[in-house]
C-alpha atoms as a PDB file:
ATOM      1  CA  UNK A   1      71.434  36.077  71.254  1.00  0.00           C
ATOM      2  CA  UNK A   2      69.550  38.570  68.742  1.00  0.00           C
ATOM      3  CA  UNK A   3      65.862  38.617  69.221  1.00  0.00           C
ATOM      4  CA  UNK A   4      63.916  37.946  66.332  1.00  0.00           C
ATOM      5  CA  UNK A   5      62.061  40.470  64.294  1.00  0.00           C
ATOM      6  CA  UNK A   6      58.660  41.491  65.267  1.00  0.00           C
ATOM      7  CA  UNK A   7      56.046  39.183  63.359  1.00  0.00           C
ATOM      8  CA  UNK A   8      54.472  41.504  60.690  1.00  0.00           C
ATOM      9  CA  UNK A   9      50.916  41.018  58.713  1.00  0.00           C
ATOM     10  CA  UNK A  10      51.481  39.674  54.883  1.00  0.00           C
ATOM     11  CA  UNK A  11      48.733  40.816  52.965  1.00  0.00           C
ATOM     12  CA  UNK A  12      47.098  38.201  50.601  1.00  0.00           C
ATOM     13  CA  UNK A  13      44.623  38.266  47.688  1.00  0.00           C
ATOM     14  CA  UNK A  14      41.727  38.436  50.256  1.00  0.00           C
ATOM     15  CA  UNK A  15      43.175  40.314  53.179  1.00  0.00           C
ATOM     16  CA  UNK A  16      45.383  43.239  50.880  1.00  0.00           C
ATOM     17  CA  UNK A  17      42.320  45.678  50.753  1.00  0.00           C
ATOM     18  CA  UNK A  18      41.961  45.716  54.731  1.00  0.00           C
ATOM     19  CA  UNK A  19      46.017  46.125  55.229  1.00  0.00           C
ATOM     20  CA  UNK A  20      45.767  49.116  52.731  1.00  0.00           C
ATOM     21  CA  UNK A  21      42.844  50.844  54.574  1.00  0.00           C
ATOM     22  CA  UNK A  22      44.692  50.414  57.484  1.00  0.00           C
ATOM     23  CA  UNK A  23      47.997  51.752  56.322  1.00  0.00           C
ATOM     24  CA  UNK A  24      46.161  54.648  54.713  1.00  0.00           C
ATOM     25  CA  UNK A  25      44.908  55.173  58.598  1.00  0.00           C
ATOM     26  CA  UNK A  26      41.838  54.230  58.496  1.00  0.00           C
ATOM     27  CA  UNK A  27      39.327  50.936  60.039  1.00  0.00           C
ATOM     28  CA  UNK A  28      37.336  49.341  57.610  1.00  0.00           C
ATOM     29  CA  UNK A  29      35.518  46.055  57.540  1.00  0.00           C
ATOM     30  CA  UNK A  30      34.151  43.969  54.822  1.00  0.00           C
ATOM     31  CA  UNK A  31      30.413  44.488  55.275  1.00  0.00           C
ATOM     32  CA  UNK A  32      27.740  42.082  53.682  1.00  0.00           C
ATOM     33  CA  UNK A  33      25.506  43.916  51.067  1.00  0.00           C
ATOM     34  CA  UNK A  34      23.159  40.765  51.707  1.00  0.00           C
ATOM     35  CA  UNK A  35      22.243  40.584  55.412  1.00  0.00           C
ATOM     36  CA  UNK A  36      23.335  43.941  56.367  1.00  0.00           C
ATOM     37  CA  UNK A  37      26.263  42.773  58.879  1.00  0.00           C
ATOM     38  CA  UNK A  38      29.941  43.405  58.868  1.00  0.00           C
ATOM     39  CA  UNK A  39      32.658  40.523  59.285  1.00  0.00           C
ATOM     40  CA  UNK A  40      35.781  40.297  60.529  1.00  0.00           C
ATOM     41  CA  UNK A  41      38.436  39.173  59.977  1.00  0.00           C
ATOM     42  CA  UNK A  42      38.414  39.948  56.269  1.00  0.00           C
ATOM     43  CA  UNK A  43      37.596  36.829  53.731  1.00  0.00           C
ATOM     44  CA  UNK A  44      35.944  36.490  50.970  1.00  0.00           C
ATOM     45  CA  UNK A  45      32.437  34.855  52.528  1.00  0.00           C
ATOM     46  CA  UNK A  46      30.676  36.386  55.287  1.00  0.00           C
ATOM     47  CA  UNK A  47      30.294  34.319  58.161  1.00  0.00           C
ATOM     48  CA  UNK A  48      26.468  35.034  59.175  1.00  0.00           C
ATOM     49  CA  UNK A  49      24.712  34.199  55.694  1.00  0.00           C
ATOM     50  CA  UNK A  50      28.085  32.845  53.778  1.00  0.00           C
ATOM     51  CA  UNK A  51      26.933  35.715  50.810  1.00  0.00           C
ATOM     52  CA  UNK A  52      29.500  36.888  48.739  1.00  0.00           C
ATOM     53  CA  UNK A  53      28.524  40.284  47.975  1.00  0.00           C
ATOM     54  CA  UNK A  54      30.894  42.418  50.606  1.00  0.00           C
ATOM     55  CA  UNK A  55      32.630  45.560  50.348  1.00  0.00           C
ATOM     56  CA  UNK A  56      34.680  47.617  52.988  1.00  0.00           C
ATOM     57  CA  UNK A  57      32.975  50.231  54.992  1.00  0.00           C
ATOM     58  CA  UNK A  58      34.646  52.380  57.603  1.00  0.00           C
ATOM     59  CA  UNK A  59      33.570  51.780  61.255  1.00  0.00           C
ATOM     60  CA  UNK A  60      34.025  53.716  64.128  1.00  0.00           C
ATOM     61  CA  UNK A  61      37.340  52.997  65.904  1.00  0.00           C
ATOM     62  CA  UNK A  62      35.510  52.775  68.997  1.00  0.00           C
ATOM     63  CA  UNK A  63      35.377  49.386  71.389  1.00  0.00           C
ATOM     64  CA  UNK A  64      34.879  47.469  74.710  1.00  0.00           C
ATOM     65  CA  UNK A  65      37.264  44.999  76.296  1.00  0.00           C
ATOM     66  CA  UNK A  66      35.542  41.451  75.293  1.00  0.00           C
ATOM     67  CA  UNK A  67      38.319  40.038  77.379  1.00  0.00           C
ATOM     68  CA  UNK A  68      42.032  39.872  77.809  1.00  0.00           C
ATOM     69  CA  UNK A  69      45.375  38.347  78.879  1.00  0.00           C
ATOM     70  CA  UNK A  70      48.732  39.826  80.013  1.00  0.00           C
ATOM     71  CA  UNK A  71      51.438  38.957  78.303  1.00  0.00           C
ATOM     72  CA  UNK A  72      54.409  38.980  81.251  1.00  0.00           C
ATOM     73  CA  UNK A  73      56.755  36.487  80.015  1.00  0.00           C
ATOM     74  CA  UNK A  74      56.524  37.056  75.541  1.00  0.00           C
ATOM     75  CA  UNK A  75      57.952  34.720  72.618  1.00  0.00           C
ATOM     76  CA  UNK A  76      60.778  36.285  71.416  1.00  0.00           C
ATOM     77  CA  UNK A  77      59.891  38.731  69.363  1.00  0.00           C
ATOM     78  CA  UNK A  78      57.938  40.280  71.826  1.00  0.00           C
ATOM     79  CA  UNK A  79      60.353  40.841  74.470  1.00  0.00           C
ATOM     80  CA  UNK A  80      61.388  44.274  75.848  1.00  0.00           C
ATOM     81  CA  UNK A  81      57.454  44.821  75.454  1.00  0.00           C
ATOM     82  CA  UNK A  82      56.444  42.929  78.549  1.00  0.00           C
ATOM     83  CA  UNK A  83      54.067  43.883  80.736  1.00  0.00           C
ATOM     84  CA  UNK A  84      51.779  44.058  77.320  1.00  0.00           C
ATOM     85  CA  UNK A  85      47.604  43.157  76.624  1.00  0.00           C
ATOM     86  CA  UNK A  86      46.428  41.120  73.909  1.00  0.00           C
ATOM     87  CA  UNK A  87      42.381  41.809  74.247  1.00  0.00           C
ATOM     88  CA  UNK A  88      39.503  40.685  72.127  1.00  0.00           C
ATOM     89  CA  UNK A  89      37.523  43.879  71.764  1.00  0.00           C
ATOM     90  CA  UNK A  90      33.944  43.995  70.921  1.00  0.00           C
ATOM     91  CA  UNK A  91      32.932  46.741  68.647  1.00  0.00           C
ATOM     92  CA  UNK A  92      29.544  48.447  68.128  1.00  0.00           C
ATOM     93  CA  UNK A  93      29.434  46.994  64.388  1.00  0.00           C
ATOM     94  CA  UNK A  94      28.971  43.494  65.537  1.00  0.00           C
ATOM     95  CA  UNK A  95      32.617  42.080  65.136  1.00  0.00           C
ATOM     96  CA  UNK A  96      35.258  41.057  67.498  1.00  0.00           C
ATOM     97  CA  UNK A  97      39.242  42.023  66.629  1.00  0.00           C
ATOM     98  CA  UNK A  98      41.981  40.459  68.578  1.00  0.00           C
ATOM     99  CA  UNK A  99      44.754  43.431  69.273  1.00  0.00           C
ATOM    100  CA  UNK A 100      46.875  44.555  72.139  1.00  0.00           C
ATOM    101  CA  UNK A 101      45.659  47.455  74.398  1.00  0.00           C
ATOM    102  CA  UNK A 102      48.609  50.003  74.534  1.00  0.00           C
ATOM    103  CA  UNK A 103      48.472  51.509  78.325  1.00  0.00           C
ATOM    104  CA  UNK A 104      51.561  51.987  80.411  1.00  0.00           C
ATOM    105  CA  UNK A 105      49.192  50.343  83.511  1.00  0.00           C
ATOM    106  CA  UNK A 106      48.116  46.756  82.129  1.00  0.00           C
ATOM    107  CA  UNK A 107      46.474  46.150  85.459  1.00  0.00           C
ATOM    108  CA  UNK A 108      44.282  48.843  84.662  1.00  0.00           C
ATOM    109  CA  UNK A 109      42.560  46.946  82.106  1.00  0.00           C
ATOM    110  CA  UNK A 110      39.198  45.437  83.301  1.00  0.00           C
ATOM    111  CA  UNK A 111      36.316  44.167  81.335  1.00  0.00           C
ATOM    112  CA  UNK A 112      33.799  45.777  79.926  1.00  0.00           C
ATOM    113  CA  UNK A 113      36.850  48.571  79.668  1.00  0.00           C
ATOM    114  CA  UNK A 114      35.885  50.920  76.357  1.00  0.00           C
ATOM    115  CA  UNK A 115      38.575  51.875  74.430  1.00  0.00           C
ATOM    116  CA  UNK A 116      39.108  53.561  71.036  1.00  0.00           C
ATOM    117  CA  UNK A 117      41.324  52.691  67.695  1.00  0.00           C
ATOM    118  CA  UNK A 118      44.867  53.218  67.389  1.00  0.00           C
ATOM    119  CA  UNK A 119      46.961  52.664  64.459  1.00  0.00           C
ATOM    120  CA  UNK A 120      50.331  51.750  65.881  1.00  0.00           C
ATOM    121  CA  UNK A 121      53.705  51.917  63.412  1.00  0.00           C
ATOM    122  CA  UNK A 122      55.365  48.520  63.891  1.00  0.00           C
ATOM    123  CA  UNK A 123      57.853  49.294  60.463  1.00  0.00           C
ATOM    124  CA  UNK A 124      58.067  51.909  58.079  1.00  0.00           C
ATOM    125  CA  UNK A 125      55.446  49.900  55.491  1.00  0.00           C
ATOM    126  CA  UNK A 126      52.859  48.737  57.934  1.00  0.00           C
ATOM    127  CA  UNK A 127      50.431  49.914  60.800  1.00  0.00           C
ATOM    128  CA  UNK A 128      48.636  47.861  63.331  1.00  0.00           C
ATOM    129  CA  UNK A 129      45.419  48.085  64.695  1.00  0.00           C
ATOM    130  CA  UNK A 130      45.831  48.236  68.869  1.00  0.00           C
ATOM    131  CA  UNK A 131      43.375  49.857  71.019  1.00  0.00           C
ATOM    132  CA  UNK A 132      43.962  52.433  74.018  1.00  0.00           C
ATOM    133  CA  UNK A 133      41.529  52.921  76.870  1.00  0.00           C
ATOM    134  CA  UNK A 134      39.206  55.656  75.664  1.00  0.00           C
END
């Protein structure tokens, strides 16, 4: 049996400009011109005052573990990965991104953990954002 590809972002109207800052290799967020906040994950509103006037700013890569899971038994895609983290990590803009954290020791991973930005190469066209202890 073949394992299925590895699921990869699709950019759309509202998320393209977040993809492309990422495979440029670099973070940034929509930020609200209104009430001063950034957002995440990219639409076209944000979330706190549901303004409309945002554009992308970089932020600093940096993060703590919100809280995670390990992954020890993945869809198929995912396997030949396992042991892997999927975390939602808090960063010091405000926002909360759900990506893995890359570390060969997943019971190493604790809350409260920081950890910094990586931009992982999942195919030759696209990056993803994953985090590493820092």
């Amino acid at each position: 049996m073949q394992t299925p590809p590895r699921p990869v972002p699709v950019p759309t109207n509202v998320t393209r400009e977040y993809w492309d800052y990422i495979n440029q290799g670099e973070l940034r967020l929509p930020f609200c011109l209104d009430c001063k906040g950034f957002t995440y994950y990219p639409r076209p509103i944000c979330m706190r005052c549901m303004g409309r006037n945002l554009e992308y700013r970089p932020v600093s890569g940096k993060g703590t573990v919100y809280t995670y899971t390990v992954i020890r038994s993945p869809q198929p895609a995912f396997r030949g990965m396992e042991p892997y983290v999927v975390a939602n990590v808090e960063l010091p803009e405000g926002v909360r991104m759900m990506a893995n954290i890359l570390t060969d020791d997943v019971d190493s991973v604790k809350i409260g953990m920081p950890v910094k930005l990586v931009l992982q190469q999942v195919t030759p066209d696209q990056k993803m954002p994953q985090f590493e202890p820092a």
